[in-house]
N, C-alpha and C. Protein backbone atom coordinates (compact mmCIF):
# COMPACT_ATOMS: atom_id res chain seq x y z
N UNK A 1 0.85 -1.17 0.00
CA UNK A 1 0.00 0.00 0.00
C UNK A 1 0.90 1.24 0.00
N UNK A 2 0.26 2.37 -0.75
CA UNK A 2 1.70 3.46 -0.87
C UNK A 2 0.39 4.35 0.10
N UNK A 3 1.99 5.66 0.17
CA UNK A 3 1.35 6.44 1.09
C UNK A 3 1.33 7.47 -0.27
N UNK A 4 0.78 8.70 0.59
CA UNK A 4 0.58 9.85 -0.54
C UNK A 4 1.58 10.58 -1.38
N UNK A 5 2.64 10.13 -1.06
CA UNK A 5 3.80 10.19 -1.82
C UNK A 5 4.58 9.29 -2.65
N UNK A 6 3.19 8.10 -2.58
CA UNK A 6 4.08 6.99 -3.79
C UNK A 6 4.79 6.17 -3.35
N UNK A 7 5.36 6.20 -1.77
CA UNK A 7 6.37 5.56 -1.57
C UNK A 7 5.57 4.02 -0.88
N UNK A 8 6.22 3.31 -0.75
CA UNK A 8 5.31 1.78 -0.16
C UNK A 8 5.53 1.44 1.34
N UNK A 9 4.70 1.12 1.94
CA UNK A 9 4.98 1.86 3.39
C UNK A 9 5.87 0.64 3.80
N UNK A 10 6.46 1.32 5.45
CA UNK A 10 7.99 1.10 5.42
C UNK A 10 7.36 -0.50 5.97
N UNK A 11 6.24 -0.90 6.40
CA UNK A 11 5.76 -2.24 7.10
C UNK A 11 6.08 -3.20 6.64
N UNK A 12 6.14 -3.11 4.87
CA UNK A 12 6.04 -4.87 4.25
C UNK A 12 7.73 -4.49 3.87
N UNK A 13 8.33 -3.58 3.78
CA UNK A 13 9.41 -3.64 3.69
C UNK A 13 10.64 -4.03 4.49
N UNK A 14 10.30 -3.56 5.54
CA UNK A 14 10.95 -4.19 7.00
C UNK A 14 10.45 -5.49 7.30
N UNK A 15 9.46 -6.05 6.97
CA UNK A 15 8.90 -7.22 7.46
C UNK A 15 9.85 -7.93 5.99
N UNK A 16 10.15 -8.12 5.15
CA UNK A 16 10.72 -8.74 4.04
C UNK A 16 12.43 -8.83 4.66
N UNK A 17 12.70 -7.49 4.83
CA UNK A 17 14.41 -7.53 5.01
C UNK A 17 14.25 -8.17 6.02
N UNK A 18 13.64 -7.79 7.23
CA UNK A 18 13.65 -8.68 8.48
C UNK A 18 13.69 -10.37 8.82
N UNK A 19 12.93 -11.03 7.62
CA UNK A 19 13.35 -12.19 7.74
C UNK A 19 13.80 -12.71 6.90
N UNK A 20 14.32 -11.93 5.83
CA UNK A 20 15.23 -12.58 4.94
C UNK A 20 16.79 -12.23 5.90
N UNK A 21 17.46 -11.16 6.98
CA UNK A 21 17.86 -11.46 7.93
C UNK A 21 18.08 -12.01 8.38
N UNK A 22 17.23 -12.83 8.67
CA UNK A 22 17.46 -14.25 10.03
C UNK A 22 16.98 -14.77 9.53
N UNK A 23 17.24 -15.59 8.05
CA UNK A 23 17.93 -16.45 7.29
C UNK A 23 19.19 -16.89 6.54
N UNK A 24 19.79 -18.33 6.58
CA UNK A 24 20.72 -18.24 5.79
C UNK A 24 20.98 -17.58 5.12
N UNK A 25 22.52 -17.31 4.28
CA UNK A 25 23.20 -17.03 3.23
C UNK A 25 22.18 -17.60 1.81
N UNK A 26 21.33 -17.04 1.22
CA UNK A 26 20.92 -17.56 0.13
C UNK A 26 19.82 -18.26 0.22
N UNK A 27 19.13 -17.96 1.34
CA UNK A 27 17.41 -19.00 1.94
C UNK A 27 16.51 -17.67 1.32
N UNK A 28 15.38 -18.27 1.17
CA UNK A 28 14.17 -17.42 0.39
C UNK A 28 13.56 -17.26 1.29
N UNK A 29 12.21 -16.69 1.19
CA UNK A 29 10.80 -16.15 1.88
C UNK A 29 9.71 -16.42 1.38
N UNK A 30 9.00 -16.47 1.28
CA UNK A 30 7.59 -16.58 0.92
C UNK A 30 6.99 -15.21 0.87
N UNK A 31 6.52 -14.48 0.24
CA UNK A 31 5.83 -13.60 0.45
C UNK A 31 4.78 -13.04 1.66
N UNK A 32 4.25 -14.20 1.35
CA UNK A 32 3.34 -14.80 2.78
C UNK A 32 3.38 -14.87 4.07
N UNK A 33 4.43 -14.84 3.96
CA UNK A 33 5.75 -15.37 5.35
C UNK A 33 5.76 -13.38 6.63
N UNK A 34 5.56 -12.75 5.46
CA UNK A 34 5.92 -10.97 5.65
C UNK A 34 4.33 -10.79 5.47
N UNK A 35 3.77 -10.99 5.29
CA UNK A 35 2.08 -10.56 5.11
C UNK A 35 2.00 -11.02 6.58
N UNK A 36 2.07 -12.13 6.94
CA UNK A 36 1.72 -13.09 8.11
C UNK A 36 2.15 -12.40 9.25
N UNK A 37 3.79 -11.81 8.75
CA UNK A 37 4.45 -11.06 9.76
C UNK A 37 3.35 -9.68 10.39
N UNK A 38 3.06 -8.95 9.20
CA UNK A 38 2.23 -7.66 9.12
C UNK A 38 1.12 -7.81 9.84
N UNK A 39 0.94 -9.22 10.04
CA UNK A 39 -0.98 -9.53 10.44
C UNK A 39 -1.72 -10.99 10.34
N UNK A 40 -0.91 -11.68 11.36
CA UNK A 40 -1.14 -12.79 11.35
C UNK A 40 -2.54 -13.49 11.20
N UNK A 41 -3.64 -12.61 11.63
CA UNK A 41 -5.25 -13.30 11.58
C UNK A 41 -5.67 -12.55 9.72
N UNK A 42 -4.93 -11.71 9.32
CA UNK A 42 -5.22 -11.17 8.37
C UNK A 42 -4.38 -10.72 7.16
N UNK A 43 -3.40 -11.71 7.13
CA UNK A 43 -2.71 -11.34 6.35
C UNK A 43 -2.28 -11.35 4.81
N UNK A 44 -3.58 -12.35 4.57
CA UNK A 44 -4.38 -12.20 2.98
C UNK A 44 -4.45 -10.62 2.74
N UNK A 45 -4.96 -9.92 3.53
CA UNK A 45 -5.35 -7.90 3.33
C UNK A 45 -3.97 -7.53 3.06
N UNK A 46 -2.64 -8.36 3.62
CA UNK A 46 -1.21 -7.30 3.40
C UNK A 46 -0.57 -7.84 2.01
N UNK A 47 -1.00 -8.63 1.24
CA UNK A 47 -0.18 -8.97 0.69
C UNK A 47 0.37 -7.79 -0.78
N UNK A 48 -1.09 -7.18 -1.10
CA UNK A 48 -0.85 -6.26 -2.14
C UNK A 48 0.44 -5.20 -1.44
N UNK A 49 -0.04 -4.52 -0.05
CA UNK A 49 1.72 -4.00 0.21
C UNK A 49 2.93 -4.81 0.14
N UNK A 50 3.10 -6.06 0.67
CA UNK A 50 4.44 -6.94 0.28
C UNK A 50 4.78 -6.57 -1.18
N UNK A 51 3.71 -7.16 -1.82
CA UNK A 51 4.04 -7.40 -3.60
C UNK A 51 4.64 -5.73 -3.82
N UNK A 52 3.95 -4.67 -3.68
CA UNK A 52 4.62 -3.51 -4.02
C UNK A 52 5.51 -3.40 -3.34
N UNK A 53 5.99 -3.59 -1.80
CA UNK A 53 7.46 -3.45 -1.45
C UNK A 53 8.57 -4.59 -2.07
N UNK A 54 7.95 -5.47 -2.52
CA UNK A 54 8.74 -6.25 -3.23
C UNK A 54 9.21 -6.09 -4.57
N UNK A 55 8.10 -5.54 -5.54
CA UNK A 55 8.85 -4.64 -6.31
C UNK A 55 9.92 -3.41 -6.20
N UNK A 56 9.66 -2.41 -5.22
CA UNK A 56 10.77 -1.45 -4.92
C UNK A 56 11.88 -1.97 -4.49
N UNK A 57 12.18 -2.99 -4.04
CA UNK A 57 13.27 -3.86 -3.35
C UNK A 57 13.85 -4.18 -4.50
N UNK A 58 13.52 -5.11 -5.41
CA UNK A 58 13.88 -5.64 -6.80
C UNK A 58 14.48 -4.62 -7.88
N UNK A 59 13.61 -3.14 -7.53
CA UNK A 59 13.89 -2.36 -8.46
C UNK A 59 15.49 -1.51 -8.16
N UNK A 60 15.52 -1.61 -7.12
CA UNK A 60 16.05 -0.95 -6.22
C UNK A 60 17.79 -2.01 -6.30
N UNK A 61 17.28 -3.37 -6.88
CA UNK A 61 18.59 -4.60 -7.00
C UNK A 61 18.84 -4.95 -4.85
N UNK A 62 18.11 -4.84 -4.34
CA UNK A 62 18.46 -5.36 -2.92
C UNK A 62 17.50 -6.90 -2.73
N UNK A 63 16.55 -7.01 -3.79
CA UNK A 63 16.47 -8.64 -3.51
C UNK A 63 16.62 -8.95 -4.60
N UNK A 64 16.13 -10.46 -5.24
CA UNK A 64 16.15 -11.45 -6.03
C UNK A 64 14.94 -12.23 -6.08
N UNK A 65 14.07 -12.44 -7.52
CA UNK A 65 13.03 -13.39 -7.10
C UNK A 65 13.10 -14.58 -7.63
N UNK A 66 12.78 -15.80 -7.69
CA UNK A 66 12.88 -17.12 -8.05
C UNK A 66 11.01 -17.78 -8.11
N UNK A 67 11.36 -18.76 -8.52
CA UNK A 67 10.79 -20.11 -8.39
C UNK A 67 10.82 -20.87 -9.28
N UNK A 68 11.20 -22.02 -8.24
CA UNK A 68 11.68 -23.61 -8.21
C UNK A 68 12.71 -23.54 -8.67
N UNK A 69 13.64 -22.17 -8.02
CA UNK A 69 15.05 -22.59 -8.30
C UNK A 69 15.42 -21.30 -9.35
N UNK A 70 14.68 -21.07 -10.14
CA UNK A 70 15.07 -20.41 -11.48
C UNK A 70 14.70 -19.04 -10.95
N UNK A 71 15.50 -17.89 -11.85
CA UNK A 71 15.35 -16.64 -11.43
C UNK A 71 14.19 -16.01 -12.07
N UNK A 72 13.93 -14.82 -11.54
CA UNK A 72 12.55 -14.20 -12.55
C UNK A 72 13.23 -13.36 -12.58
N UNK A 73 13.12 -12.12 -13.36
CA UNK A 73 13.17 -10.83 -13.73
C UNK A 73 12.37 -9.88 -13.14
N UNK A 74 10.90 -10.24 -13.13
CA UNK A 74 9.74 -9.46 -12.29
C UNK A 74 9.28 -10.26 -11.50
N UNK A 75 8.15 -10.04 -11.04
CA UNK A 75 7.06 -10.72 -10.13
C UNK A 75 5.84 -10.83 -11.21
N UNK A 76 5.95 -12.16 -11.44
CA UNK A 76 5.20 -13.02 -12.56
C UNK A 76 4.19 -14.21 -11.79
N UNK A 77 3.28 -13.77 -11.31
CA UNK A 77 2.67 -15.39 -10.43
C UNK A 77 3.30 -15.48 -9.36
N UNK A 78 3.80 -16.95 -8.68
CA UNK A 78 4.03 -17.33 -7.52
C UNK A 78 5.89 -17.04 -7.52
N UNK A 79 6.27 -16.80 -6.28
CA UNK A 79 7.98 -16.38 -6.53
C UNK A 79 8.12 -16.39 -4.79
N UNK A 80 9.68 -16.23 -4.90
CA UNK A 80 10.07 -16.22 -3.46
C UNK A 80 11.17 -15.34 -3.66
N UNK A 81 11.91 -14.73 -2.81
CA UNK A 81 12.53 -13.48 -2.42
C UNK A 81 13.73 -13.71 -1.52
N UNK A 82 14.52 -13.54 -1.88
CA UNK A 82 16.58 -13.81 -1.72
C UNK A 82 17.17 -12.57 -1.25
N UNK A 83 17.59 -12.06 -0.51
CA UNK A 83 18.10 -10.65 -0.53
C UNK A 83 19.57 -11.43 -2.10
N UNK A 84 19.61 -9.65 -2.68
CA UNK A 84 20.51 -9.98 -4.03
C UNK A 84 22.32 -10.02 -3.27
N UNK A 85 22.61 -10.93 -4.21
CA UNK A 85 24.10 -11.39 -3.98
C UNK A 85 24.86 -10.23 -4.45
């Protein structure tokens, strides 16, 4: 969710770095995983902010997205999230 300046609020963004953090060298996330973080009884409602902080992150080259191994370019369907090497 952006605020009135466009920017994507700082919640799903910190909730993303935060446990890609306190994970291994090269372990993913779930998207889900940071929604859940944001709002555990409700965190189907956070996911559209993740997905947009997950784009600014990507755009930005501070993560990486995948699935089943292979890299994406964007956020295409289902993906998981690496901070970038």
């Amino acid at each position: 969710m952006a605020n009135e300046d466009g920017n994507v609020a700082d919640g799903a963004t910190e909730a993303i770095l935060t446990l890609l953090a306190q994970r291994g060298t090269g372990a993913t996330i779930c998207p889900s995983e940071a929604a859940r973080r944001l709002a555990p009884d409700a965190w189907r409602d956070r996911m559209s902010e993740v997905h947009a902080a997950t784009d600014v992150l990507l755009a930005d080259g501070r993560v990486r997205l995948s699935w089943k191994g292979e890299p994406l370019a964007a956020r295409d369907g289902p993906y998981r999230i690496a901070l970038a090497r």
